[in-house]
C-alpha atoms as a PDB file:
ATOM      1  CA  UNK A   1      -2.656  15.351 -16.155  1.00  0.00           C
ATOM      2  CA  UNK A   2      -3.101  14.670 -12.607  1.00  0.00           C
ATOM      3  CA  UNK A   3      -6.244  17.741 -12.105  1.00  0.00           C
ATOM      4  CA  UNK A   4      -7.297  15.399 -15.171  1.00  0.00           C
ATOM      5  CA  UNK A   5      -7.076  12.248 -13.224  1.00  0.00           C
ATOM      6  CA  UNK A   6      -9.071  13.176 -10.244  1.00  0.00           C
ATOM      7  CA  UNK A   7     -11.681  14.154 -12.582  1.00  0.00           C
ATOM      8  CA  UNK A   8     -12.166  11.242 -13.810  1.00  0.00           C
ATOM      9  CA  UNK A   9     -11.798   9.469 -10.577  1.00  0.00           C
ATOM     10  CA  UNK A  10     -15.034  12.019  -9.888  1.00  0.00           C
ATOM     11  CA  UNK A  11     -16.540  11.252 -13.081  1.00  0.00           C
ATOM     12  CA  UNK A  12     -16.675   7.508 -12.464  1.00  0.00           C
ATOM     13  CA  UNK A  13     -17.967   7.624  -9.504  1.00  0.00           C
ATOM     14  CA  UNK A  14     -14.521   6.433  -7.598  1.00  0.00           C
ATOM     15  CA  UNK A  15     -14.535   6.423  -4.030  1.00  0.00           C
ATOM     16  CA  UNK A  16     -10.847   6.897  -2.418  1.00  0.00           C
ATOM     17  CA  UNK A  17      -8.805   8.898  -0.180  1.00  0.00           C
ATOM     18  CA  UNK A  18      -5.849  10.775  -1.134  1.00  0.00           C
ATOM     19  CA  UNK A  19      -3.006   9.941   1.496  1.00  0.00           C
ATOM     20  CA  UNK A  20       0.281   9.972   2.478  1.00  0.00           C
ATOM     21  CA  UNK A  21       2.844  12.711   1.172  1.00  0.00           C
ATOM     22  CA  UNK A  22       0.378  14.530  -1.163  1.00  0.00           C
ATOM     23  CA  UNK A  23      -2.004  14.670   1.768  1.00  0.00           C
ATOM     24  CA  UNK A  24       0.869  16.026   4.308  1.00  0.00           C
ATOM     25  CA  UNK A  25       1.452  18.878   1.503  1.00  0.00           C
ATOM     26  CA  UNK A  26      -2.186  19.587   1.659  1.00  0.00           C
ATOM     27  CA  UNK A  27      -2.361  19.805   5.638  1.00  0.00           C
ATOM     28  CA  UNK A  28       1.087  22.029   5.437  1.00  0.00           C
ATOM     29  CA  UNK A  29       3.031  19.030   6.940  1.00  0.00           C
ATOM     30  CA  UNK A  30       5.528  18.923   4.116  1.00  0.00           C
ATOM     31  CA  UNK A  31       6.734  20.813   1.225  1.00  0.00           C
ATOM     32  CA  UNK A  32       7.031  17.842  -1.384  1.00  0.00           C
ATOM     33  CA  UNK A  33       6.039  14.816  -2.553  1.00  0.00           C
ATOM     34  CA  UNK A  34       6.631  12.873  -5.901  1.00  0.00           C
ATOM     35  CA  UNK A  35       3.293  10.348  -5.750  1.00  0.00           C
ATOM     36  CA  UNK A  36       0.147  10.144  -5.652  1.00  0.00           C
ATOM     37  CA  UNK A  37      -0.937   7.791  -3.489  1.00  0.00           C
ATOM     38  CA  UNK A  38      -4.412   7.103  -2.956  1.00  0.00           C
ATOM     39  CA  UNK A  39      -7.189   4.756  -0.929  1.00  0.00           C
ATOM     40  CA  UNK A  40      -9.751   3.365  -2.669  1.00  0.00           C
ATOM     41  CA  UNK A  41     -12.632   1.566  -1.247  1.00  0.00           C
ATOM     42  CA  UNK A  42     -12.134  -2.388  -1.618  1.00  0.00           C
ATOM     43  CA  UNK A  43     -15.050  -3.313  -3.192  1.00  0.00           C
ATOM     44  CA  UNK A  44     -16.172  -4.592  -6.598  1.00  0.00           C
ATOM     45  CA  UNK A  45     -18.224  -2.141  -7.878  1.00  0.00           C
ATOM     46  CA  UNK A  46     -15.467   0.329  -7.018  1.00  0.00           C
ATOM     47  CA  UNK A  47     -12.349  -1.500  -7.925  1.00  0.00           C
ATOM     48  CA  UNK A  48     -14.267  -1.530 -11.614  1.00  0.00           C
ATOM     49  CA  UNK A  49     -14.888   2.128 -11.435  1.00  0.00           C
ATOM     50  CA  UNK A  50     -11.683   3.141 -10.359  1.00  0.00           C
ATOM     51  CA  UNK A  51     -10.021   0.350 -13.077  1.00  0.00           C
ATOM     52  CA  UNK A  52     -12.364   2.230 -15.587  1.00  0.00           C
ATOM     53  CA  UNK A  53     -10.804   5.537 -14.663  1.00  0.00           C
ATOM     54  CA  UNK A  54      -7.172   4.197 -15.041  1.00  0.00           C
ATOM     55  CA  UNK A  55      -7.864   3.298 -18.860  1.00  0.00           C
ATOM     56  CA  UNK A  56      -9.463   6.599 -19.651  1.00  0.00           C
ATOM     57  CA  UNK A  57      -6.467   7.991 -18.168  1.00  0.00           C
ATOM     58  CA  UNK A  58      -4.077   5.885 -20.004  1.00  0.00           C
ATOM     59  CA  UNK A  59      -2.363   4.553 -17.089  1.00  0.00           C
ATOM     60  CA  UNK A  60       0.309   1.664 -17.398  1.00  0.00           C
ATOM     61  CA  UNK A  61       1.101  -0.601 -14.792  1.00  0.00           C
ATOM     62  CA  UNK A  62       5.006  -0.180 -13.378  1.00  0.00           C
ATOM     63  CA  UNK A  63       6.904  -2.747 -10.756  1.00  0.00           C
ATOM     64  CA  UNK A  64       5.826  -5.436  -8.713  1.00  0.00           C
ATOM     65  CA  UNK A  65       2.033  -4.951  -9.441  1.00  0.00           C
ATOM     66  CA  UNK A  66      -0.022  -7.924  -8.989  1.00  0.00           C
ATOM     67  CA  UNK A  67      -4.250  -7.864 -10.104  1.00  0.00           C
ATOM     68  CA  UNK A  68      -6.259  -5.224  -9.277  1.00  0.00           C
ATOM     69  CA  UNK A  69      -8.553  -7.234  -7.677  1.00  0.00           C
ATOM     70  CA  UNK A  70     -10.827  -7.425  -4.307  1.00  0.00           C
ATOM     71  CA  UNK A  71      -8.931 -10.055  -2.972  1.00  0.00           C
ATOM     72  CA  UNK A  72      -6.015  -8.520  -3.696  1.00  0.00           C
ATOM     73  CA  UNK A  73      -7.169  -4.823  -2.569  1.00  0.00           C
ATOM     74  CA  UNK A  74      -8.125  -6.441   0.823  1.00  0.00           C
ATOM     75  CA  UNK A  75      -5.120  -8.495   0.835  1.00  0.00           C
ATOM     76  CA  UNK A  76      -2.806  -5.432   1.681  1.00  0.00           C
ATOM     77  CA  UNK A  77      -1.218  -5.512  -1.660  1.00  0.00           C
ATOM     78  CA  UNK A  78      -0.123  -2.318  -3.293  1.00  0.00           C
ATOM     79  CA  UNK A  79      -0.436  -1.573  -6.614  1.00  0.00           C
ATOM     80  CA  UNK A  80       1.570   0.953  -8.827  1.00  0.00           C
ATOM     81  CA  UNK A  81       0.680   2.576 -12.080  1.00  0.00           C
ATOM     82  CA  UNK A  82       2.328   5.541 -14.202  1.00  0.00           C
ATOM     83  CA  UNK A  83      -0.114   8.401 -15.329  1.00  0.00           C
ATOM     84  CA  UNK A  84       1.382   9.131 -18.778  1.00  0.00           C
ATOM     85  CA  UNK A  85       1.931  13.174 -19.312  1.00  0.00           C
ATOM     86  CA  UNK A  86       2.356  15.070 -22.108  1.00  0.00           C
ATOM     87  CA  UNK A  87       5.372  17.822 -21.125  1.00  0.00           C
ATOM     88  CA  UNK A  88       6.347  16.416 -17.977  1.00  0.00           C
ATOM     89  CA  UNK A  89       7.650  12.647 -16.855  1.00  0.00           C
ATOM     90  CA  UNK A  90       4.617  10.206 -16.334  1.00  0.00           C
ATOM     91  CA  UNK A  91       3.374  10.960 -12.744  1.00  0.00           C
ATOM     92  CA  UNK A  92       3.649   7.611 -10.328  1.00  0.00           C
ATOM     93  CA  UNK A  93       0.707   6.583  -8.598  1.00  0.00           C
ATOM     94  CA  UNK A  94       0.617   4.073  -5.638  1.00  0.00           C
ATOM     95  CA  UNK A  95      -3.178   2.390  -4.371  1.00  0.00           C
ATOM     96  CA  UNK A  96      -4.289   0.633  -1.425  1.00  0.00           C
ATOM     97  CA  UNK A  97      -6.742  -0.741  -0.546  1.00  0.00           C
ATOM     98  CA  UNK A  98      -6.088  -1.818   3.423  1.00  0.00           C
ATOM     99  CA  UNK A  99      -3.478   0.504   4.372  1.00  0.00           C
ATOM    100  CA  UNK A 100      -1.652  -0.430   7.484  1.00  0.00           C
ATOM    101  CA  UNK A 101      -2.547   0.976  10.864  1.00  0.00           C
ATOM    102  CA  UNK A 102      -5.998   2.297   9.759  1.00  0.00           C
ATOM    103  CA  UNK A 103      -9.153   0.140   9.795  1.00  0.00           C
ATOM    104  CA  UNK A 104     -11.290  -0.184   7.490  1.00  0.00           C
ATOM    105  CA  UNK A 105     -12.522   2.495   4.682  1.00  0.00           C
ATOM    106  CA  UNK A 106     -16.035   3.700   5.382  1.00  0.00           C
ATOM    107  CA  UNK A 107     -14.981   4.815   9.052  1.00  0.00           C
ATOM    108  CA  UNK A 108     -12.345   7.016   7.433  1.00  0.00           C
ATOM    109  CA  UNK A 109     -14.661   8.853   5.656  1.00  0.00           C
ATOM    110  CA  UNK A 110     -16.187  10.436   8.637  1.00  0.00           C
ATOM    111  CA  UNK A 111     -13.053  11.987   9.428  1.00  0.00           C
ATOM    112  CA  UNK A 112     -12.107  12.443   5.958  1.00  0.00           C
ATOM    113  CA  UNK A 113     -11.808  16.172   4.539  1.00  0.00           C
ATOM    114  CA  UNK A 114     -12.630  17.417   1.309  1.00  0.00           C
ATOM    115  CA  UNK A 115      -9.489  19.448   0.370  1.00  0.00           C
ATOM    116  CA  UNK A 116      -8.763  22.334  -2.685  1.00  0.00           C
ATOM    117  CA  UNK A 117      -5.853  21.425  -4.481  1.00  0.00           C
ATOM    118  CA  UNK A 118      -4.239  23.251  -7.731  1.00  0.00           C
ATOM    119  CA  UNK A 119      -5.828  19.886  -9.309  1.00  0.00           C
ATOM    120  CA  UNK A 120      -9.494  20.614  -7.657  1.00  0.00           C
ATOM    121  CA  UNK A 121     -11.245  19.629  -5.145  1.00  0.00           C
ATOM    122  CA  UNK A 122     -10.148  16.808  -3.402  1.00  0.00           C
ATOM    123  CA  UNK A 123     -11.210  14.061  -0.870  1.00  0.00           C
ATOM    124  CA  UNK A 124      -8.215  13.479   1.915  1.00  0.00           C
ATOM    125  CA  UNK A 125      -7.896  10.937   4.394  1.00  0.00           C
ATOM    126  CA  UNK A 126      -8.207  13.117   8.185  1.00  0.00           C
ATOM    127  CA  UNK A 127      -5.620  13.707  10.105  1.00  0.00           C
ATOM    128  CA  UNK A 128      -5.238  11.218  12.652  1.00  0.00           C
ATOM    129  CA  UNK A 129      -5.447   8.256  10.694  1.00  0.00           C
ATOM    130  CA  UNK A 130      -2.821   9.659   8.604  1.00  0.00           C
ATOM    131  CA  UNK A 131      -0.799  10.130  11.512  1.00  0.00           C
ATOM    132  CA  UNK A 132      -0.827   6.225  11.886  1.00  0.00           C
ATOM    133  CA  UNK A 133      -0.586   5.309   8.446  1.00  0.00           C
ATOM    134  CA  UNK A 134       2.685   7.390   7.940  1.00  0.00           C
ATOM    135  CA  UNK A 135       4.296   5.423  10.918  1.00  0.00           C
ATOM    136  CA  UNK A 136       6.325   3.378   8.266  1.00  0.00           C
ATOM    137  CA  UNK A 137      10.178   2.713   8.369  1.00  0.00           C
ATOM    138  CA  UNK A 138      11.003   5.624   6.283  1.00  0.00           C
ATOM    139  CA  UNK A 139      13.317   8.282   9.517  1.00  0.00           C
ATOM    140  CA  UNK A 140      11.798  11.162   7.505  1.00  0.00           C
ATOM    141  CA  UNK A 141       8.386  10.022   7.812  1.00  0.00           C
ATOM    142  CA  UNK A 142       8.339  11.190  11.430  1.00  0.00           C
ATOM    143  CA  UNK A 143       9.046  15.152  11.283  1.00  0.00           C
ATOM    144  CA  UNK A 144       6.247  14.731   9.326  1.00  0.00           C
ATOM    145  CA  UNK A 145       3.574  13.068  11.980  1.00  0.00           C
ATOM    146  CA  UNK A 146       4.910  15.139  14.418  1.00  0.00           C
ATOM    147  CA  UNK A 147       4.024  18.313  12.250  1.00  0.00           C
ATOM    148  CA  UNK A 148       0.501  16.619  11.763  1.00  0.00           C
ATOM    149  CA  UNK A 149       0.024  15.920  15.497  1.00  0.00           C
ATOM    150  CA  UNK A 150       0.032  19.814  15.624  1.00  0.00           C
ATOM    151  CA  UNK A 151      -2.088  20.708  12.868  1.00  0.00           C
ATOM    152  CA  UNK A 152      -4.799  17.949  14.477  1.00  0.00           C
ATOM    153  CA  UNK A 153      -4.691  20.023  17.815  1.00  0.00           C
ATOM    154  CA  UNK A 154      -4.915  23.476  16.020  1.00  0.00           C
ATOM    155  CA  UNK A 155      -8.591  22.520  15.591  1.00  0.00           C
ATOM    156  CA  UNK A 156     -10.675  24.777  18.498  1.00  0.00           C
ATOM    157  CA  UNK A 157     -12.316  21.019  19.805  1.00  0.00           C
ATOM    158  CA  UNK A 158      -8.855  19.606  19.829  1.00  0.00           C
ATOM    159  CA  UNK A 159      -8.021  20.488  23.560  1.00  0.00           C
ATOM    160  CA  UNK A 160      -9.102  17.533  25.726  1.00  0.00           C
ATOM    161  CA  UNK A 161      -7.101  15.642  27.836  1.00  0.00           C
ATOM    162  CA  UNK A 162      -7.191  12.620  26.051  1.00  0.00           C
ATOM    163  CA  UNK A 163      -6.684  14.862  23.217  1.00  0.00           C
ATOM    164  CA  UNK A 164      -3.368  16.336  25.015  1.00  0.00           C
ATOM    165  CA  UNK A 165      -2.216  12.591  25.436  1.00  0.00           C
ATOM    166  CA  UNK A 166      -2.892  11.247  22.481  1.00  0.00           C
ATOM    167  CA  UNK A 167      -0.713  14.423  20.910  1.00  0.00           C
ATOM    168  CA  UNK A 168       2.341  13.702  23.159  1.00  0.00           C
ATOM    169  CA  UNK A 169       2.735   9.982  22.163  1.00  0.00           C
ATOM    170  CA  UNK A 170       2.548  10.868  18.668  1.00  0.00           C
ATOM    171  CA  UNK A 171       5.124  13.431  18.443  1.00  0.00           C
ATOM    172  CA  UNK A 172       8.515  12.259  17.511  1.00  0.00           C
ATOM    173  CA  UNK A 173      10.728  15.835  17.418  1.00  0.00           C
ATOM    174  CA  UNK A 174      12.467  17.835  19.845  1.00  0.00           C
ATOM    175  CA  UNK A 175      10.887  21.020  18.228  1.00  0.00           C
ATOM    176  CA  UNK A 176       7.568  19.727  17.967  1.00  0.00           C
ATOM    177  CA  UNK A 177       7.547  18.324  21.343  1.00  0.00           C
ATOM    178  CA  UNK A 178       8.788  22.025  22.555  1.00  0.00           C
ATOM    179  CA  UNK A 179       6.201  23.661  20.637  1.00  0.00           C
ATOM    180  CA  UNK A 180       3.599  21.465  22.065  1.00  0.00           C
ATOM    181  CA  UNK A 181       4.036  22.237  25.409  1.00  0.00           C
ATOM    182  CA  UNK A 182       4.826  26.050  24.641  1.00  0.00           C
ATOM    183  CA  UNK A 183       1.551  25.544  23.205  1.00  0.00           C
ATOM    184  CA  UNK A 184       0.112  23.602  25.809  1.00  0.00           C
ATOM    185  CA  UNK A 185       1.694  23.924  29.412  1.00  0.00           C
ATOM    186  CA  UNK A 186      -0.967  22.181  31.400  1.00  0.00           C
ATOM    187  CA  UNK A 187       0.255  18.864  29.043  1.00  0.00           C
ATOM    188  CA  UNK A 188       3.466  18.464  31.670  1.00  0.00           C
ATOM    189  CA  UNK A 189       0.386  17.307  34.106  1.00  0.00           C
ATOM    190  CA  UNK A 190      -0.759  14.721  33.025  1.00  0.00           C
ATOM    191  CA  UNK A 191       0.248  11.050  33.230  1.00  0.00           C
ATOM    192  CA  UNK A 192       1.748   9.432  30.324  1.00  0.00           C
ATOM    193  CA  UNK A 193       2.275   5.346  30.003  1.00  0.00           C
ATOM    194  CA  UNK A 194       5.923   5.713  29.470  1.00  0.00           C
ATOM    195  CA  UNK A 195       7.292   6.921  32.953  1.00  0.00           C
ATOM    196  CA  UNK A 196      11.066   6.823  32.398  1.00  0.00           C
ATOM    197  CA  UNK A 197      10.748   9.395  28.768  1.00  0.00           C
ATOM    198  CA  UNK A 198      11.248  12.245  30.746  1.00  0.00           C
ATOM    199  CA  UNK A 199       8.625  13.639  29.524  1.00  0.00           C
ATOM    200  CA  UNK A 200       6.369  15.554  32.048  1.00  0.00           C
ATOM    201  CA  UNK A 201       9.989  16.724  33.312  1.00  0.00           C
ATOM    202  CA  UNK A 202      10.794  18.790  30.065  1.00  0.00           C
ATOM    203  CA  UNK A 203       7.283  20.189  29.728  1.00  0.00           C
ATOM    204  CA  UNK A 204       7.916  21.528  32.944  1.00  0.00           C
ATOM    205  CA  UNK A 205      11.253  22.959  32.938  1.00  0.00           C
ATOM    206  CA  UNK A 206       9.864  24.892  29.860  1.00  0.00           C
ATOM    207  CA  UNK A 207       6.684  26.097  31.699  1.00  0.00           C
ATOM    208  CA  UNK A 208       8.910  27.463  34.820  1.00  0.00           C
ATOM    209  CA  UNK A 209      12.446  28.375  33.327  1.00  0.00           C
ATOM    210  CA  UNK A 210      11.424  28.445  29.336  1.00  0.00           C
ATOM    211  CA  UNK A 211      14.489  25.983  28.644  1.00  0.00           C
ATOM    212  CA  UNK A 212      15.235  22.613  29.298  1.00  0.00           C
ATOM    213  CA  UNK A 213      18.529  20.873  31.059  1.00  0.00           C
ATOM    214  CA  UNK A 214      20.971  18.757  28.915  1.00  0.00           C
ATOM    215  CA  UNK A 215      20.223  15.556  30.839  1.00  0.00           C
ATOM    216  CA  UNK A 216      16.233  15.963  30.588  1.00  0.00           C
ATOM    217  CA  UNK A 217      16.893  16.788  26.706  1.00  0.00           C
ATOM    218  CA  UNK A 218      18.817  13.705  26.249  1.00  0.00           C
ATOM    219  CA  UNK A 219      16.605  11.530  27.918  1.00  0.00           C
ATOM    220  CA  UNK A 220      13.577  12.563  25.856  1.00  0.00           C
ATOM    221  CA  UNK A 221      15.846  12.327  22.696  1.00  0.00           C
ATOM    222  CA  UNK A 222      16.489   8.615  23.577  1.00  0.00           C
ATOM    223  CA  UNK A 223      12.442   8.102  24.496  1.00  0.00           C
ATOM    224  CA  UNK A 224      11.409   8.949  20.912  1.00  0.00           C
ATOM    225  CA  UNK A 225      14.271   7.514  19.704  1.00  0.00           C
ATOM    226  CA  UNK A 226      12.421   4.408  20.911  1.00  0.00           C
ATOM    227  CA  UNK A 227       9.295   5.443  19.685  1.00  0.00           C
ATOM    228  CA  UNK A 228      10.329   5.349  16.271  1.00  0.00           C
ATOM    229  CA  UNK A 229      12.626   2.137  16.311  1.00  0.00           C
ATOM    230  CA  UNK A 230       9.152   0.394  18.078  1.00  0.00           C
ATOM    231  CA  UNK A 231       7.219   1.779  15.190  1.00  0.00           C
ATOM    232  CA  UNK A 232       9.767   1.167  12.149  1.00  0.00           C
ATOM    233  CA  UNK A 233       9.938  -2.549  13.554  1.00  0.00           C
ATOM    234  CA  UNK A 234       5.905  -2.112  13.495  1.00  0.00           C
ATOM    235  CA  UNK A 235       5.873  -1.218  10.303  1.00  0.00           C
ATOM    236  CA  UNK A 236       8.502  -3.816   8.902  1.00  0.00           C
ATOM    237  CA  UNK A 237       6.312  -7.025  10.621  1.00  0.00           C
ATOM    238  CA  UNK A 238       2.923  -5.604   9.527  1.00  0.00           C
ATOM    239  CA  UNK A 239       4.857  -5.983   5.453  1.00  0.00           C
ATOM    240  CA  UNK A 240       6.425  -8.917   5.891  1.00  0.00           C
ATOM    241  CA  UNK A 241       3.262 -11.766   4.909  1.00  0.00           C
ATOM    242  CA  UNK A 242       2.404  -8.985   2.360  1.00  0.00           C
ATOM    243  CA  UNK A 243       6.175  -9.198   0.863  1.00  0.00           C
ATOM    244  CA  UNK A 244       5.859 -13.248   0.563  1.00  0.00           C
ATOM    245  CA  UNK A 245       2.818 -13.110  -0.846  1.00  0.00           C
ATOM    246  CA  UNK A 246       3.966 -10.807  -3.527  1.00  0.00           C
ATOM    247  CA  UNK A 247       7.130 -12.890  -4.286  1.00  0.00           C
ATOM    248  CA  UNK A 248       4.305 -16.047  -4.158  1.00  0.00           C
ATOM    249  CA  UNK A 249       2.473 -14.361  -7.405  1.00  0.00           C
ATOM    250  CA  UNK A 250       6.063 -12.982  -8.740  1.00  0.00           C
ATOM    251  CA  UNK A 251       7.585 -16.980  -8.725  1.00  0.00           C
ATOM    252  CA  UNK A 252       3.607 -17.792 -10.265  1.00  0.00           C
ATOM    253  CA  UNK A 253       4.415 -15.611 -13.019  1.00  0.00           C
ATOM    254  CA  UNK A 254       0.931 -13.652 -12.156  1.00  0.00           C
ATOM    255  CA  UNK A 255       2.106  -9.905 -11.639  1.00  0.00           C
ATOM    256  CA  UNK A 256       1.200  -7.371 -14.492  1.00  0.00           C
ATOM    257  CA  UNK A 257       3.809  -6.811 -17.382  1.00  0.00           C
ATOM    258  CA  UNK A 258       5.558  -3.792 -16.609  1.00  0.00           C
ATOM    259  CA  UNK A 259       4.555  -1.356 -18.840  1.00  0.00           C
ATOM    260  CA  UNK A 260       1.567  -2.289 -20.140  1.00  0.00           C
ATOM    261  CA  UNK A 261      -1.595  -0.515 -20.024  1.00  0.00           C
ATOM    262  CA  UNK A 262      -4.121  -1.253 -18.067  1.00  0.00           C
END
């Protein structure tokens, strides 16, 4: 069903980014994800195509969906559909169409990737911008970036100091973070906006000794401990006009019907 569904997305002419989880699988960032969750363009030519696609899929709409419109789309709103299969439970599906954190769509698509999948050939959203997007309040999220960070600096042109910084603000693991500067000694050097993390102190006790002392360990722990706090709270403000508006259209009685089709 879902090697059908991107098909069709294909067929019609959809344009849209596959993100989150099912994009981490495909950059090797995580093992698993249940949904599909996917960017599509906000305009409306292409909200018709990809509505279009959803009916010759026989989707359905599920919870807390409100129109599939461009106002909507640009809104923030998400919307959430189930992708009816034959052998198997119906396959959730979860659309944007301003994801948090990201900009706007066409400027992702120049860092966008076009991906093989065991359901073809599929377009996913780059690398850094998924870093940001997956800054949400979920704790597991952030193994995750951190895993990403270092896939994004694997790439040969990757290796720039701004580069360098940009990777040691975004990594939110003790393992990562050791494996970055394992990686990449010359990182300890260079001057980072957050002067009491401790970090240029444990990239360098790893360069000279290979290890790193309790106290240094425990104040980096704390530092991205911040981080991610500063970023959950992020996350939680950035949803919280697009949670009132949703209960506005719930108490207006103008969210899809559970359950039926699209």
């Amino acid at each position: 069903m879902i090697a059908n569904f991107f098909r069709t997305l294909t067929n019609q002419r959809v344009e849209y980014l596959l993100i989150s989880g099912q994009a981490s699988v495909l950059y090797g960032a995580a093992t698993f994800s249940e949904d599909i969750d996917l960017w599509i363009n906000p305009t409306a030519s292409n909200c018709d195509r990809f509505v279009a696609a959803l009916r010759a899929c026989g989707a359905h709409h599920y919870k807390l969906t409100p129109p599939l419109t461009v106002q909507n789309l640009q809104g923030g709103h998400g919307f959430h559909f189930l992708l009816p299969a034959t052998d198997e439970p119906a396959i959730f599906l979860d659309v944007l169409g301003a994801p948090p954190r990201v900009g706007d769509f066409n400027p992702a698509v120049a860092t966008a990737q076009w991906m093989d999948s065991p359901w073809g050939r599929l377009h996913v959203i780059g690398l850094q911008p998924l870093v940001e997007l997956k800054k949400t309040q979920r704790l597991e999220d952030y193994p995750v970036i951190s895993k990403l960070v270092l896939a994004w600096l694997a790439h040969p042109e990757q290796r720039g100091t701004a580069d360098l910084l940009w990777a040691m603000t975004n990594i939110f693991t003790i393992p990562e973070l050791r494996l970055f500067f394992e990686t990449y000694p010359e990182a300890a050097d260079l001057a980072v906006n957050e002067p009491s993390s401790g970090l240029p102190d444990f990239g360098r006790q790893l360069r000279l000794t290979g290890d790193v002392s309790e106290a240094i360990l425990e104040q980096v722990t704390v530092s991205l401990q911040q981080r991610i706090a500063y970023c959950q709270q992020a996350d939680r403000l950035y949803w919280r006009p697009i949670i009132a508006g949703l209960r506005s259209l719930r108490q207006a009685g103008q969210l899809m019907t559970e359950g039926d089709p699209v």
